[in-house]
C-alpha atoms as a PDB file:
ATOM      1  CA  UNK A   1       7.711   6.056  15.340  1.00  0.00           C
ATOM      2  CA  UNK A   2       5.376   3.754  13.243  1.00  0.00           C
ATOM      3  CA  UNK A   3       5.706   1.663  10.208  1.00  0.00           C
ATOM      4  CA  UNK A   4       4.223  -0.319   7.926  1.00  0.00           C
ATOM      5  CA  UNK A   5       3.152  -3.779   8.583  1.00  0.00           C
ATOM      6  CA  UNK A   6       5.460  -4.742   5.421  1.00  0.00           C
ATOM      7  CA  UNK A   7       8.169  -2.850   6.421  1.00  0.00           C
ATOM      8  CA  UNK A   8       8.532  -4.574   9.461  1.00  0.00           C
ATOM      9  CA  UNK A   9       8.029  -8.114   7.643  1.00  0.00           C
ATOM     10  CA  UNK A  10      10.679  -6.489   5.167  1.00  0.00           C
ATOM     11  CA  UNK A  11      12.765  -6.495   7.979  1.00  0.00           C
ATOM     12  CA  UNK A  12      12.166  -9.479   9.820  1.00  0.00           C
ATOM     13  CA  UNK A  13      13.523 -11.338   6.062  1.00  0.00           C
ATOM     14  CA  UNK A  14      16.502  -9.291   6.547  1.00  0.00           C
ATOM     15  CA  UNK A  15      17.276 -11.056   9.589  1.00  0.00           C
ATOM     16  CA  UNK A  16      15.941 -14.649   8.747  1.00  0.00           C
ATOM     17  CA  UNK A  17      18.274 -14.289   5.582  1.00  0.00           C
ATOM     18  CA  UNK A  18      21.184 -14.488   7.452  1.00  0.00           C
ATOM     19  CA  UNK A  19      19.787 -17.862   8.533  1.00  0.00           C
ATOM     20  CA  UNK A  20      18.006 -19.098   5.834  1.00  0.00           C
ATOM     21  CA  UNK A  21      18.683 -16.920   2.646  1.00  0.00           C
ATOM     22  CA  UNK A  22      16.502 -19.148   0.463  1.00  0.00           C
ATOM     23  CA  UNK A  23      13.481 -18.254   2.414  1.00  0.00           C
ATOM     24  CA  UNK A  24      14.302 -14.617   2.970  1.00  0.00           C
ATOM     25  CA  UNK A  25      14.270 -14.632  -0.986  1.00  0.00           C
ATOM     26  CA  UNK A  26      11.435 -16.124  -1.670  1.00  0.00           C
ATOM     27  CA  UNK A  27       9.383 -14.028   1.311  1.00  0.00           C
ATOM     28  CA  UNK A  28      10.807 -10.908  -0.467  1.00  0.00           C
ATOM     29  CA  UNK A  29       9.519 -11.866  -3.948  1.00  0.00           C
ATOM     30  CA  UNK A  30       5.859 -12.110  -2.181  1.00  0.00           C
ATOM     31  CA  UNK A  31       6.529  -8.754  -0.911  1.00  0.00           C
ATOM     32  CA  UNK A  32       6.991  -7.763  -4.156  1.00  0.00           C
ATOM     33  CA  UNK A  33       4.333  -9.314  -6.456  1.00  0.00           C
ATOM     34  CA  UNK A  34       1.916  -7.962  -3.438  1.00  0.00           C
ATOM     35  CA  UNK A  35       3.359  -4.305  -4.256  1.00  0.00           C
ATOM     36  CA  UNK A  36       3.006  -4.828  -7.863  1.00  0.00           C
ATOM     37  CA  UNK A  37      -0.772  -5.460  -7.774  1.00  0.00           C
ATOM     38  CA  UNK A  38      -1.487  -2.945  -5.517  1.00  0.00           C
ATOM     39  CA  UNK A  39       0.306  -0.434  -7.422  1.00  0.00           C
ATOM     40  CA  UNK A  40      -1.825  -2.026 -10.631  1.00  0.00           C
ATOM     41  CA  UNK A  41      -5.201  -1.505  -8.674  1.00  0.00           C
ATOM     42  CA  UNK A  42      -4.197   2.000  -7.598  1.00  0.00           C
ATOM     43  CA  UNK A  43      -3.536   3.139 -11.013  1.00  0.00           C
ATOM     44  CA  UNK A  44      -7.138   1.582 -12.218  1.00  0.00           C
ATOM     45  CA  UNK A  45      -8.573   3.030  -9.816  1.00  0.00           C
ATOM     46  CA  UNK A  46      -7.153   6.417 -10.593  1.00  0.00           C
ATOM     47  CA  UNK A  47      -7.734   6.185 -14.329  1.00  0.00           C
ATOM     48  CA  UNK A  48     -11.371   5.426 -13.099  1.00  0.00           C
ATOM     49  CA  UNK A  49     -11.809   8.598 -10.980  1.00  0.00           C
ATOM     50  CA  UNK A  50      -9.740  10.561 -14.024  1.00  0.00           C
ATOM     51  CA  UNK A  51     -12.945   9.885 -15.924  1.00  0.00           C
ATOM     52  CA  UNK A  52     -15.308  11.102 -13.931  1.00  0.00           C
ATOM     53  CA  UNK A  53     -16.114  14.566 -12.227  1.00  0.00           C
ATOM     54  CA  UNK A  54     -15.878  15.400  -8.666  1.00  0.00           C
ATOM     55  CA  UNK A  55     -19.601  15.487  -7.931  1.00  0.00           C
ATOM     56  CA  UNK A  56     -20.446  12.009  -9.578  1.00  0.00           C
ATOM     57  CA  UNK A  57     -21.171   8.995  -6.613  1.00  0.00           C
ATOM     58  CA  UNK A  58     -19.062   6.920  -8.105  1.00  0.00           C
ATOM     59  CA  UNK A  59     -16.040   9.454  -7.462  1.00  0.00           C
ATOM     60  CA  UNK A  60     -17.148   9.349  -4.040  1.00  0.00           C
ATOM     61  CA  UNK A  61     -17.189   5.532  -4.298  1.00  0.00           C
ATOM     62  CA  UNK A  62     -13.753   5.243  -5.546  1.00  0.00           C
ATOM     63  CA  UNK A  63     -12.145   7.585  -4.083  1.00  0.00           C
ATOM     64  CA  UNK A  64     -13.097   6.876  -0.199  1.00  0.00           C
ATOM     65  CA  UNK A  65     -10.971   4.326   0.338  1.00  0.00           C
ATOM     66  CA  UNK A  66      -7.966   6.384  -0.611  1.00  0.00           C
ATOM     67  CA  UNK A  67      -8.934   9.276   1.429  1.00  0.00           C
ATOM     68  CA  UNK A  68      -9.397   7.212   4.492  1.00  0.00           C
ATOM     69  CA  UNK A  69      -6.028   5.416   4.012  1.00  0.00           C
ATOM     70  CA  UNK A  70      -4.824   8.648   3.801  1.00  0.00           C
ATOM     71  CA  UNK A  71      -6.405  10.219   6.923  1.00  0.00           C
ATOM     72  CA  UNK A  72      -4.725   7.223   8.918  1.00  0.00           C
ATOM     73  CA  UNK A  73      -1.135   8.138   8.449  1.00  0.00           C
ATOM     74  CA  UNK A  74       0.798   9.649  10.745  1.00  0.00           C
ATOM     75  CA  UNK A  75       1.140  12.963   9.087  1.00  0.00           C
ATOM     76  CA  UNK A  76      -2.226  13.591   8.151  1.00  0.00           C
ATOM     77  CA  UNK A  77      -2.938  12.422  11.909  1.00  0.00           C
ATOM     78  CA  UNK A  78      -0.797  15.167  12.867  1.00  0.00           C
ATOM     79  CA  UNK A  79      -2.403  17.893  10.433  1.00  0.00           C
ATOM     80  CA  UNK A  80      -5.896  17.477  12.313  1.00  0.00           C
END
C-alpha cells in the first residue's frame, strides 16, 4: 500500500502531538494552507482549460501536468 507524502507527515503530527501538541498544531495548519493553494491553482487551471478547446496547445500545456499526476497513481498504474 502507498500514500501520500502528506499523509504520512499528517501522521507523523499525530504522533508528535501527543508530545508536543503546540507543534503538531501548527505543522497541521501548514498542511492546510498548502492544500488550500493547491486546490486554488487547480481550479485556475481548470477554468483555464474550460476556455479553451481540446485541440488548442495551450490545452495541451495545461492540462499535462494533470494527466501525468494522474498516470502516477496507483490505480491508473494498475489500469495499464
Amino acid at each position: 500500500m502507498r500514500f501520500s507524502a502528506g499523509t504520512v507527515f499528517y501522521a507523523a503530527t499525530i504522533g508528535i502531538s501527543f508530545i508536543e501538541p503546540g507543534a503538531a498544531l501548527a505543522v497541521q495548519f501548514a498542511l492546510a494552507d498548502t492544500a488550500t493553494e493547491q486546490e486554488q491553482a487547480a481550479k485556475q487551471v481548470l477554468t483555464e482549460l474550460d476556455k479553451l478547446q481540446a485541440d488548442d496547445a495551450e490545452f495541451e500545456r495545461l492540462s499535462f501536468p494533470i494527466t501525468s499526476a494522474l498516470n502516477m497513481t496507483p490505480r491508473c498504474a494498475a489500469l495499464r
